[in-house]
Protein backbone atom coordinates (compact mmCIF):
# COMPACT_ATOMS: atom_id res chain seq x y z
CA UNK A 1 0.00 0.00 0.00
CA UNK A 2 1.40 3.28 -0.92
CA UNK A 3 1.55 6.45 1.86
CA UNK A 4 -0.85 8.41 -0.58
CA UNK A 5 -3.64 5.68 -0.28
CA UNK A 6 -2.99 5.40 3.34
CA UNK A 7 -3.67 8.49 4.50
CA UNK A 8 -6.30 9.04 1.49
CA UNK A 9 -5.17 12.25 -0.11
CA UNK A 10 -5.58 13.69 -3.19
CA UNK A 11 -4.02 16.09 -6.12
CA UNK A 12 -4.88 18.85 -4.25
CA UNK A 13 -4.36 17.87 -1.07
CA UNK A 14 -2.96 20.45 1.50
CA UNK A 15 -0.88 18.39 4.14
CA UNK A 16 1.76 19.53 7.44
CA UNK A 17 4.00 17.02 8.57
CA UNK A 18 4.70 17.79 12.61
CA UNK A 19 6.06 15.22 15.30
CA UNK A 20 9.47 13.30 14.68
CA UNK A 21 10.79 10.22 13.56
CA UNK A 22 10.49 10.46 9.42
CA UNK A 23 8.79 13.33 8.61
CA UNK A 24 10.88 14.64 5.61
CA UNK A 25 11.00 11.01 4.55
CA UNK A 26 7.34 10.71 4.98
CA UNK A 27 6.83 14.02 3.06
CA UNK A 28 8.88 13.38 -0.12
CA UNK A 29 7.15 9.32 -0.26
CA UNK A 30 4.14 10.93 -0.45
CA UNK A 31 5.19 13.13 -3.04
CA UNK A 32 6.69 11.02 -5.36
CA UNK A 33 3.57 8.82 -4.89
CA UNK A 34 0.71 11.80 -5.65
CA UNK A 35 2.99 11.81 -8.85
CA UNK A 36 2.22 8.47 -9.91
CA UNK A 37 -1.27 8.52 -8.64
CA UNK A 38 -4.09 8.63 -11.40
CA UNK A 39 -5.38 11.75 -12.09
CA UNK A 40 -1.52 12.26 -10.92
CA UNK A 41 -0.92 16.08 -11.03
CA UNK A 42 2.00 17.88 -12.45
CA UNK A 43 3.94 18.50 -9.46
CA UNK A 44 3.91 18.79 -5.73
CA UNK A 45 4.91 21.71 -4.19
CA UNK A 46 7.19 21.03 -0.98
CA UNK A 47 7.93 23.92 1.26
CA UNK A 48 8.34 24.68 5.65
CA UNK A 49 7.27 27.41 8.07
CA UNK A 50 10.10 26.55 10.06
CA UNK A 51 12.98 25.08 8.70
CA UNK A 52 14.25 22.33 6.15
CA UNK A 53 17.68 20.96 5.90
CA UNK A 54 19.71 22.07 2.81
CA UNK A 55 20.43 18.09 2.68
CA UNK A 56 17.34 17.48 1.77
CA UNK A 57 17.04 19.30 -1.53
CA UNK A 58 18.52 16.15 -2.89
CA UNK A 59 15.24 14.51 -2.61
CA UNK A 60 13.13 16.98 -4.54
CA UNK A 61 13.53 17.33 -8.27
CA UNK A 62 14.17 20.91 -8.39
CA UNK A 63 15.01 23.06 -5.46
CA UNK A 64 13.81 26.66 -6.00
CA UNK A 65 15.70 29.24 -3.51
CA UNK A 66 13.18 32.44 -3.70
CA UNK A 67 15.19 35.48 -3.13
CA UNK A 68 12.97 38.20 -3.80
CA UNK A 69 9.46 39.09 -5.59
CA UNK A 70 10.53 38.73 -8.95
CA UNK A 71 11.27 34.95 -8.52
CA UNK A 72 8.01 34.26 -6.90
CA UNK A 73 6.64 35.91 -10.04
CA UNK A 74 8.21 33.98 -12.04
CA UNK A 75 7.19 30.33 -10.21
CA UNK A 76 3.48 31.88 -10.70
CA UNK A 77 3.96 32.37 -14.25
CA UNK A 78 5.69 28.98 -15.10
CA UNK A 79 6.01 26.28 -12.29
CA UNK A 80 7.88 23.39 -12.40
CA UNK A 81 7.57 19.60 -12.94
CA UNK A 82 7.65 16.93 -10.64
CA UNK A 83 8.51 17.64 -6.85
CA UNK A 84 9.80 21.37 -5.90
CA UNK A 85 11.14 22.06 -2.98
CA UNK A 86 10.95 25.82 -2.48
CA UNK A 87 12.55 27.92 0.40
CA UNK A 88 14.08 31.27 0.98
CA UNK A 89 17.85 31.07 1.41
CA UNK A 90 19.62 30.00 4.51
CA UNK A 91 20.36 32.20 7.04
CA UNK A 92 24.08 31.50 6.90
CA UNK A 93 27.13 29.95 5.15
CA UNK A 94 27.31 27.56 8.23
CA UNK A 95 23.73 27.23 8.91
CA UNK A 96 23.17 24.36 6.36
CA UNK A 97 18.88 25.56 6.79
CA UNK A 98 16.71 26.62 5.00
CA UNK A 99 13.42 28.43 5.86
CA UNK A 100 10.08 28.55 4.05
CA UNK A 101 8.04 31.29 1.98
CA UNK A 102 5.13 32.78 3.64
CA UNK A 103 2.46 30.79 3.95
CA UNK A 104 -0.03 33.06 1.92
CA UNK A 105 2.56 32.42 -1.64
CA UNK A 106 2.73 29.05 -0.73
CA UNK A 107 -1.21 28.87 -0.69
CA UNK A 108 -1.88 30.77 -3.69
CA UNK A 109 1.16 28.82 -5.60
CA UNK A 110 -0.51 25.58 -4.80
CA UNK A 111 -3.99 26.77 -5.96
CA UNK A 112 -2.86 28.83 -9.16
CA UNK A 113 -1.32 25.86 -10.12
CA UNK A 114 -3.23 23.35 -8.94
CA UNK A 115 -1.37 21.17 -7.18
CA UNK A 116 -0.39 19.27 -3.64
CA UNK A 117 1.30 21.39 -1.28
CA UNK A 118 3.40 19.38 1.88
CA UNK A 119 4.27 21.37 4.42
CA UNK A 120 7.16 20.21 7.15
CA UNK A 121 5.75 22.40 10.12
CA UNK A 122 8.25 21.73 12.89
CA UNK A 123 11.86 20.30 13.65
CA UNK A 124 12.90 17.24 15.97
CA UNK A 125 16.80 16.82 14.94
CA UNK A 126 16.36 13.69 13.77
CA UNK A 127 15.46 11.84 16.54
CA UNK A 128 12.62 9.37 17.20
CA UNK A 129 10.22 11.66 19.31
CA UNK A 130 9.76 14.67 20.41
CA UNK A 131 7.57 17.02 22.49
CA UNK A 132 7.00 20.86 20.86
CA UNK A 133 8.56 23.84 21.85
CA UNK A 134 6.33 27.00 23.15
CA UNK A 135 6.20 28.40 19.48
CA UNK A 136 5.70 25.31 16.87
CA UNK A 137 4.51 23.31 15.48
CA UNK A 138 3.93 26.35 12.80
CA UNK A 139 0.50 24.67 11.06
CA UNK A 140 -1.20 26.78 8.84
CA UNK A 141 -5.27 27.22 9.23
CA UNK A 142 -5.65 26.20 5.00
CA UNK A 143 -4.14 22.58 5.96
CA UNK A 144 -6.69 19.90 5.34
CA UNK A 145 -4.83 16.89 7.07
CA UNK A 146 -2.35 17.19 9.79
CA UNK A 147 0.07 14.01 9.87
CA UNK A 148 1.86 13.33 13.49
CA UNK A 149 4.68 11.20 13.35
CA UNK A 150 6.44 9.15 15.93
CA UNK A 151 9.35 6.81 15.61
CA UNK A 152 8.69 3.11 17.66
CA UNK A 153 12.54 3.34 17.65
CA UNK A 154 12.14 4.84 20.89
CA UNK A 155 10.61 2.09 22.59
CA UNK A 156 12.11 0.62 26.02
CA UNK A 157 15.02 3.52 25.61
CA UNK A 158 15.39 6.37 28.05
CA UNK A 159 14.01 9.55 28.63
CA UNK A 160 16.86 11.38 27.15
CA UNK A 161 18.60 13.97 24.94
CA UNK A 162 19.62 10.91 22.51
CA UNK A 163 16.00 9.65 21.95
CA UNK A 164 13.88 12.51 22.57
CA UNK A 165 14.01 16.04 21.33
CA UNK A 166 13.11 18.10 24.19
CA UNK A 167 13.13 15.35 26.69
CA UNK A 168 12.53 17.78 29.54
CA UNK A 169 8.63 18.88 27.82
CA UNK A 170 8.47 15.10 26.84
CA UNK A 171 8.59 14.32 30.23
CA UNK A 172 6.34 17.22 31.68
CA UNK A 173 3.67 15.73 29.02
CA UNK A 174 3.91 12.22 29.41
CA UNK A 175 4.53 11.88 33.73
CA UNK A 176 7.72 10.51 33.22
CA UNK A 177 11.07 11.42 34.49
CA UNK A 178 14.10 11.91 32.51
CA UNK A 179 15.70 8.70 32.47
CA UNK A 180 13.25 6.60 32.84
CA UNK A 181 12.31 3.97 29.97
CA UNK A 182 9.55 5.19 27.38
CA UNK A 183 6.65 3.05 27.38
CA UNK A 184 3.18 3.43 24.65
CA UNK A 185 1.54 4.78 27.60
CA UNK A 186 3.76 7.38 27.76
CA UNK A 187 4.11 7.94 24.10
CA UNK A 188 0.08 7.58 23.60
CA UNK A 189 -0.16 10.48 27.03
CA UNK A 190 2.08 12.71 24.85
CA UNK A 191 0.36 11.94 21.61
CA UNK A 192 -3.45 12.98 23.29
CA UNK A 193 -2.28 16.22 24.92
CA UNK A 194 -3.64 19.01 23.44
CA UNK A 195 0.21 20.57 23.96
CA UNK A 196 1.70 17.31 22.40
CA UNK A 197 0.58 15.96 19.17
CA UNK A 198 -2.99 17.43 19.43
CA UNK A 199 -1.24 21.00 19.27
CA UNK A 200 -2.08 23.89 16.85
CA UNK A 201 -3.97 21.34 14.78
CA UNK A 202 -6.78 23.55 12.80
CA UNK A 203 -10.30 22.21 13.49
CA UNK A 204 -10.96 21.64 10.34
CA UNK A 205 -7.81 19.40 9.25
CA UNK A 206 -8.36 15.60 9.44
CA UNK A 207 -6.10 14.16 12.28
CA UNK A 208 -3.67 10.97 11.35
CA UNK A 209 -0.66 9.58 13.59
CA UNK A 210 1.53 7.80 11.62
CA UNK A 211 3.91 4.96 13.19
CA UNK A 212 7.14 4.90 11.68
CA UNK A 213 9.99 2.59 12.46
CA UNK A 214 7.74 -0.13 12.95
CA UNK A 215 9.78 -2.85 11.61
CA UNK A 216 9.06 -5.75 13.86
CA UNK A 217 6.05 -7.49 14.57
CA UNK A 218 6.18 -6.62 18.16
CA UNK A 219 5.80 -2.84 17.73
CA UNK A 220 3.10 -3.66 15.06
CA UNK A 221 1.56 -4.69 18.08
CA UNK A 222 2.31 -1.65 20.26
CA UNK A 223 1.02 0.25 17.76
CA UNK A 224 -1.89 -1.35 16.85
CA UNK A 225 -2.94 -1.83 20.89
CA UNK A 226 -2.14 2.22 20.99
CA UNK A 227 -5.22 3.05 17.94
CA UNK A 228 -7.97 2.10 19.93
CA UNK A 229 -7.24 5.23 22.31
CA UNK A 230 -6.36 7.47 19.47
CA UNK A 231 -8.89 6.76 17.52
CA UNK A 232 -10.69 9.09 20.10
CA UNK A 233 -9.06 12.04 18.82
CA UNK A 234 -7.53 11.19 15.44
CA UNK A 235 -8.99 9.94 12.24
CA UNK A 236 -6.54 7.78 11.69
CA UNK A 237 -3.50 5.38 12.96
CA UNK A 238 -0.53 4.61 10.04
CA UNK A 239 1.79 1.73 11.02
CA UNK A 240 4.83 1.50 8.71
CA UNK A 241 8.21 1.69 8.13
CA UNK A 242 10.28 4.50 6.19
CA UNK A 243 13.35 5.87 6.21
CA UNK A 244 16.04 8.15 4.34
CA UNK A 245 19.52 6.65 4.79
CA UNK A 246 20.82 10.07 6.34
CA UNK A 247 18.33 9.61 9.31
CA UNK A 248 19.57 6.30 10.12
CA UNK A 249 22.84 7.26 10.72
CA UNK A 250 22.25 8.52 14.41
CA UNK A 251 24.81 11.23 15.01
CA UNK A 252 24.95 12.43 11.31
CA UNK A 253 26.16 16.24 11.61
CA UNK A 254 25.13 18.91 9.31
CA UNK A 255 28.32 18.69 6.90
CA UNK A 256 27.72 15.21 6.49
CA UNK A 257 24.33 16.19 5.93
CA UNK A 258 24.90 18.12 2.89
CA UNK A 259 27.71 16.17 1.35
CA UNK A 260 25.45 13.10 1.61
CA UNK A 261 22.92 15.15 -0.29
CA UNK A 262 25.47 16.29 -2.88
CA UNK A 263 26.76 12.63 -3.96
CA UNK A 264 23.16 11.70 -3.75
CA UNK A 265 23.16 9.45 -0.74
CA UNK A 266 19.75 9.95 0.95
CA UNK A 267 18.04 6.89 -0.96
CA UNK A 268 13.66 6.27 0.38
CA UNK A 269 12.47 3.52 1.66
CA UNK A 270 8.94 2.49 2.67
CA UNK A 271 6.94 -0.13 3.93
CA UNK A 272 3.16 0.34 5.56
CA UNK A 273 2.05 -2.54 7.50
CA UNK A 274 -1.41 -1.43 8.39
CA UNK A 275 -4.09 1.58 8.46
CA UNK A 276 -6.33 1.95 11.54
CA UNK A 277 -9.87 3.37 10.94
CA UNK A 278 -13.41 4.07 12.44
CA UNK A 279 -15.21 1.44 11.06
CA UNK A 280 -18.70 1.39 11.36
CA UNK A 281 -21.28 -0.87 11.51
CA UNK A 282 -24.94 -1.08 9.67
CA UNK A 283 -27.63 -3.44 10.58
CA UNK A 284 -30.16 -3.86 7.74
CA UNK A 285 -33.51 -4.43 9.62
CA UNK A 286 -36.39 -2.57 7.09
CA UNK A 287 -37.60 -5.65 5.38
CA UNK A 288 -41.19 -6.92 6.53
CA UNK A 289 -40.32 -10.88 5.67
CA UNK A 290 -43.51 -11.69 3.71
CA UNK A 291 -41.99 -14.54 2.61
CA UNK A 292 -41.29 -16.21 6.25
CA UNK A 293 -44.70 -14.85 7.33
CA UNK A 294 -43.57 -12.70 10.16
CA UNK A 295 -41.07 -10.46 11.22
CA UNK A 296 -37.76 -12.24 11.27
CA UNK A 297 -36.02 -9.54 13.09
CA UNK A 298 -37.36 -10.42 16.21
CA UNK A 299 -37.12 -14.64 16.24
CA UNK A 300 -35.66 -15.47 19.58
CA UNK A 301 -32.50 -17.55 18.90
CA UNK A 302 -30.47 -18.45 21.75
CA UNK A 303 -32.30 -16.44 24.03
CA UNK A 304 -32.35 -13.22 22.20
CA UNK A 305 -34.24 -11.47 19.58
CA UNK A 306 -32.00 -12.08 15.80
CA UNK A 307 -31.55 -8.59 15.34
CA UNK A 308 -30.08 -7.97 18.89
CA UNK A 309 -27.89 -10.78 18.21
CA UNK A 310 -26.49 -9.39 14.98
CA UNK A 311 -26.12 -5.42 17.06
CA UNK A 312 -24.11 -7.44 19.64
CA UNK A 313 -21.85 -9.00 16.92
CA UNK A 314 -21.42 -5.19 15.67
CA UNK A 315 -20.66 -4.00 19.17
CA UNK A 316 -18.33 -6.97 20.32
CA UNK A 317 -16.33 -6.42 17.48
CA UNK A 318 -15.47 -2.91 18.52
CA UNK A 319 -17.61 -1.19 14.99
CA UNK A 320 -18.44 2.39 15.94
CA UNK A 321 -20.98 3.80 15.78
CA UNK A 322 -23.49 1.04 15.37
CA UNK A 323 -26.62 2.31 12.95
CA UNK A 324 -30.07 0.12 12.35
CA UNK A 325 -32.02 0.86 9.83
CA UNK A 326 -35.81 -0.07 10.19
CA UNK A 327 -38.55 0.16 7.99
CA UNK A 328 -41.56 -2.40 7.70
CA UNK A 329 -41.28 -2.72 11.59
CA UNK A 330 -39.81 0.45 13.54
CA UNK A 331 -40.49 0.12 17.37
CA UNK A 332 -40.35 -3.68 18.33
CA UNK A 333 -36.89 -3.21 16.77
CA UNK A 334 -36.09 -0.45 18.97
CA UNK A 335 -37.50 -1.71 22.24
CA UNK A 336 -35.83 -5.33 21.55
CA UNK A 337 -32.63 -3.16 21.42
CA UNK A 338 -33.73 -1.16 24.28
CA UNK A 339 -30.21 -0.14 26.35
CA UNK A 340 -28.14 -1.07 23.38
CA UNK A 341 -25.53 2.06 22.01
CA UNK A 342 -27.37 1.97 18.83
CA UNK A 343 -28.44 4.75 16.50
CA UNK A 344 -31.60 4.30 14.26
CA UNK A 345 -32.35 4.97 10.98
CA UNK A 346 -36.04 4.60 9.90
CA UNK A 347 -36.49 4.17 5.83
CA UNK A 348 -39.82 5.01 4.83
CA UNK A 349 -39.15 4.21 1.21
CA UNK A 350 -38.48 0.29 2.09
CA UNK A 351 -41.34 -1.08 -0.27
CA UNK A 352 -39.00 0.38 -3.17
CA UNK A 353 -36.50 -2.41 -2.23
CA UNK A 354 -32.92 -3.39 -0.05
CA UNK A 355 -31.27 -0.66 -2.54
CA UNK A 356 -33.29 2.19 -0.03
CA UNK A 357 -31.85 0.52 3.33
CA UNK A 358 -28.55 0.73 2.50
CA UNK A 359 -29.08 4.50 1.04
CA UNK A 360 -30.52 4.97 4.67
CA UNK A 361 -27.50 3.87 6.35
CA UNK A 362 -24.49 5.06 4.50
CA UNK A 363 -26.39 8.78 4.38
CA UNK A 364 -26.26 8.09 8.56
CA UNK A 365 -22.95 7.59 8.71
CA UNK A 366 -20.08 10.45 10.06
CA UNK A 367 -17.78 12.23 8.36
CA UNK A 368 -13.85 10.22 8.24
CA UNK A 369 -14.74 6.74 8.90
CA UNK A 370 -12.50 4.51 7.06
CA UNK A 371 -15.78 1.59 6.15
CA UNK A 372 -18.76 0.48 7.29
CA UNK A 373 -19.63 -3.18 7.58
CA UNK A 374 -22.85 -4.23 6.52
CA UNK A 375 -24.91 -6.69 8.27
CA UNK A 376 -28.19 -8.69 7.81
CA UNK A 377 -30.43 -9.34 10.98
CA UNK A 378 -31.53 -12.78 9.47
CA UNK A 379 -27.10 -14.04 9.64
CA UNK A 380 -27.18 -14.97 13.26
CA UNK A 381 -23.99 -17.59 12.37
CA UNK A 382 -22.18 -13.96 11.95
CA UNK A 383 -19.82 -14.05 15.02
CA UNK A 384 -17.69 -11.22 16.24
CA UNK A 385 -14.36 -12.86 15.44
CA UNK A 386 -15.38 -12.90 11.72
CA UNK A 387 -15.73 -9.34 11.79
CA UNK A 388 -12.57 -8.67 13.12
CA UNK A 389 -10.99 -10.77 10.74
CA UNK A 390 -12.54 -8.63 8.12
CA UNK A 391 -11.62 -5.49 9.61
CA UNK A 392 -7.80 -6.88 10.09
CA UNK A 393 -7.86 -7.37 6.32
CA UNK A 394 -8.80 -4.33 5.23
CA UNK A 395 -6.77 -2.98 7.14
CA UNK A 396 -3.66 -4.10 5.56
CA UNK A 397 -4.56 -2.63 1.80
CA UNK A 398 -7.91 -0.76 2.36
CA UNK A 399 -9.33 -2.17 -0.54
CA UNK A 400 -13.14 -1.62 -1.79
CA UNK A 401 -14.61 -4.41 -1.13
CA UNK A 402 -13.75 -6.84 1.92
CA UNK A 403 -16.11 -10.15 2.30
CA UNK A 404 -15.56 -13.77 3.74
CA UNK A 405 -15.46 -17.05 1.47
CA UNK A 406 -16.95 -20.19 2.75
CA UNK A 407 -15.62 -22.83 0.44
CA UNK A 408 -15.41 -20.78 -2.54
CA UNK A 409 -18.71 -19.14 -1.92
CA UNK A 410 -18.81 -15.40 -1.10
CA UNK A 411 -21.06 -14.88 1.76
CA UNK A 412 -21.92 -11.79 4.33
CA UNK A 413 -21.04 -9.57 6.01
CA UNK A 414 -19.49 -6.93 3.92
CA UNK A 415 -17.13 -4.49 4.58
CA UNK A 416 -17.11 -1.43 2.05
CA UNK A 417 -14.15 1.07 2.12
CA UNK A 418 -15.21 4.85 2.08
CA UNK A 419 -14.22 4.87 -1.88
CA UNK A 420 -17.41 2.96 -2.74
CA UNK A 421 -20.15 5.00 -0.53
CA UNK A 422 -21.12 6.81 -3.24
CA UNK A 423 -21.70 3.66 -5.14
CA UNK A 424 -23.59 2.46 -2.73
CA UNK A 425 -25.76 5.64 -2.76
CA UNK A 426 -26.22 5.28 -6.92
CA UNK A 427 -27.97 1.83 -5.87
CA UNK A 428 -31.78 1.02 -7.15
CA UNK A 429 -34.21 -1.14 -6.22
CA UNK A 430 -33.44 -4.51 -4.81
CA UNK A 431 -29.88 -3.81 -5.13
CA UNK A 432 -27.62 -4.71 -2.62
CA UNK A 433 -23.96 -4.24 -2.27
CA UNK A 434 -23.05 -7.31 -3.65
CA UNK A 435 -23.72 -5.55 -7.30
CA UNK A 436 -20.33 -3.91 -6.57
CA UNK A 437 -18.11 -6.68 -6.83
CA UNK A 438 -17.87 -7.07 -10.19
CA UNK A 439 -17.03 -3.40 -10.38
CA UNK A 440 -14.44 -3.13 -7.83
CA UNK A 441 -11.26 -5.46 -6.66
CA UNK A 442 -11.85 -7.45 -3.33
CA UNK A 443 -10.19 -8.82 -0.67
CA UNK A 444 -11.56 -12.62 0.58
CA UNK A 445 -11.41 -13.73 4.03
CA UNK A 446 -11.05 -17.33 4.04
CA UNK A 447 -13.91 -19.12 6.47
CA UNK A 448 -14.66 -22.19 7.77
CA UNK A 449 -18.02 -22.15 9.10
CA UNK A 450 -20.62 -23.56 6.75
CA UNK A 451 -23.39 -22.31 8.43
CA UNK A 452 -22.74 -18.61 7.60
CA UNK A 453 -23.78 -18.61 4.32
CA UNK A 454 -27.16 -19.84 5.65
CA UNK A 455 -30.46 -17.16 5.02
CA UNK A 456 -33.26 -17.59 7.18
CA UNK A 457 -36.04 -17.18 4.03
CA UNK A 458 -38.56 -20.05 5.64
CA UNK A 459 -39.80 -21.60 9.01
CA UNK A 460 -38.75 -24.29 7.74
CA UNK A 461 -34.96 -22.25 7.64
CA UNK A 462 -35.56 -20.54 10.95
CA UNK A 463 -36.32 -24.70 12.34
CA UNK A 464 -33.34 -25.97 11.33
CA UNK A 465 -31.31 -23.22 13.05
CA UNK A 466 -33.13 -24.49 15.98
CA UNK A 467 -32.42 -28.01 15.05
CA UNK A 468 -28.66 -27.45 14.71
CA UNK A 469 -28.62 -25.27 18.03
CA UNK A 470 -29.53 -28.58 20.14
């Protein structure tokens, strides 16, 4: 999966970089990947409100040094291909920094042109982590996503000046004391403060955290125990692993910095293990089952109504928020999930078919979920392991269209990525979401259990459920 997919950005996206551990690595990936996305656009515009290093220009295509008005002009007129990097000049011979144009050219560049803009909004020395000084990060309010980075690197080492830039605020954020050993509570403490990785974030941005140095499956682990929390603030967790070779080499000084840069050293590497969403969950429960001859929302199966079964499942698995959508039958549904954290949907248009249901729930669900998966009140075999397993998956490639297969048979639930919600909205009639799949690549969960791909259409159906149970 490539950076620009996992953190779902676009041609015209508008993205700071802030945190440590990768950030100039993460923001040249990404632009060499919005280059080869399709619509890809002609270039990406790669600038700082604080400060780059000069090493770094070796990454870009072009580095533009704007001196004065007339060369700002001139990039308005006529901008380059591919990725610019574009900075004022550095304050010194020695300095070996550079610093950004205002924020206001580097807005109007990226919209007269049409184009990404990626914005490195703070510094952390290349270390792993970092807490931010009184005056940064530097976001500006245009940004639509705001990417915090932290290296796992960091894990199990001291609180210290060789792990942590500004271990003294680290420390003040997170409760620990210098020289003690980091820990992901510590890290995921600093990473919630509103003066640690929550600061100067615009409202309006979309929030991700992105994991870097993630290169074993244990800190896969840390990191994926850590989204859960910071799901409650951000939009979204990235787990990976990226690196320039300059920022491996741990005590690399500023000379070596640039001459790396000059013989063309600094080579990208990149590896993203998972993406950590919101997903949601949608019970489809508007049908009036003339065909069973009663509602089969409400059969009692192992001492519960089937469509509180099938809410459990959602909740169980951790989807959030849960939505059911009624329609023949409206309140025995919602007082058989009485004291359930459920929202409702009623469809009044259900007599025009399942296509109106699903239109229901999608239009019910927030703003930055990553999917929604869909489930039928009449699957009881549904279990919340299975969902899991299909949230796992699509984690790892964030695909369309995620479903189980029970011996070479697709069955239900579904989980459908954000890119096909839309789709799903475009639906008619009896539709379902199943019309998708020969529209959009899918990712199969392999299952074992038989009995989910059985429909409870009959009595006859609902009696051998019954039958099986004993």
């Amino acid at each position: 999966m490539k950076l620009s997919t996992a953190l779902r950005i676009n041609g015209l996206s508008k993205v700071a970089f802030v945190g440590a551990g990768g950030k100039t690595s993460a923001m040249f990936i990404l632009g060499r990947h919005l280059l080869e996305d399709k619509p890809a656009p002609p270039s990406v515009l790669i600038s700082t409100t604080t400060h780059l290093g000069l090493f770094q220009a070796v990454n870009a295509d072009r580095h533009i040094i704007v001196k004065n008005r007339q060369d700002l002009l001139s990039l308005q007129a006529k901008f380059p291909l591919g990725v610019i990097m574009v900075t004022s000049e550095s304050a010194s011979d020695e300095d070996f920094r550079v610093a950004g144009i205002p924020q206001d050219d580097m807005l109007a560049l990226a919209d007269l042109h049409h184009i990404p803009l990626l914005i490195e909004a703070d510094g952390a020395r290349m270390l792993p982590l970092k807490a931010p000084a009184e005056y940064e990060p530097v976001i500006p309010s245009f940004v639509d996503t705001v990417v915090v980075l932290a290296g796992l690197s960091a894990m199990g080492k001291p609180l210290c000046a060789e792990w942590v830039h500004r271990p003294e605020r680290f420390a003040e954020l997170s409760g620990l004391a210098i020289g003690d050993i980091i820990t992901p509570p510590a890290l995921l403490q600093v990473l919630m403060h509103p003066m640690g990785g929550l600061k100067n974030i615009p409202p309006q941005s979309r929030r991700v955290v992105l994991f870097n140095q993630a290169e074993s499956e244990e800190l896969q682990s840390v990191a994926q125990k850590m989204s859960d929390t910071l799901l409650e603030k951000y939009q979204a967790v990235i787990v990976g692993a990226f690196s320039q070779r300059a920022e491996n080499k741990p005590h690399f000084r500023e000379k070596d910095k640039l001459s790396s840069a000059i013989s063309g050293e600094c080579n990208n590497t990149e590896r993203i293990f998972a993406v950590h969403e919101r997903i949601a969950g949608v019970v489809l429960a508007g049908g009036e089952a003339r065909r069973y001859g009663e509602p089969k929302q409400l059969l009692v199966w192992q001492g519960q109504p089937l469509v509180r079964r099938a809410v459990t499942t959602a909740l169980d698995a951790g989807l959030a928020p849960v939505i059911v959508v009624t329609g023949a039958i409206d309140a025995p549904i919602r007082e058989a999930l009485q004291g359930l954290p459920v929202e409702f949907v009623h469809n009044p248009d259900w007599l025009e078919g399942l296509s109106t249901s699903v239109k229901a729930g999608v239009s019910a669900l927030p703003d930055h979920i990553g999917g929604a998966v869909f489930l039928l009140a009449d699957q009881p075999r549904v279990t919340p392991n299975l969902v899991r397993a299909l949230v796992e998956a699509h984690s790892s490639n964030l695909l369309p269209l995620t479903a189980p297969q029970v011996t070479g048979q697709r069955a239900t639930p579904v989980l459908f990525d954000r890119q096909v919600f839309v789709e799903l909205q475009n639906l008619t009639g009896d539709q379902g979401g199943r019309v998708l799949f020969s529209r959009f690549p899918a990712v199969w969960v392999p299952w074992y259990d038989v009995g989910l791909t059985m429909d409870i259409d009959t009595q006859e159906d609902f009696q051998k459920l019954l039958n099986d149970e004993g």
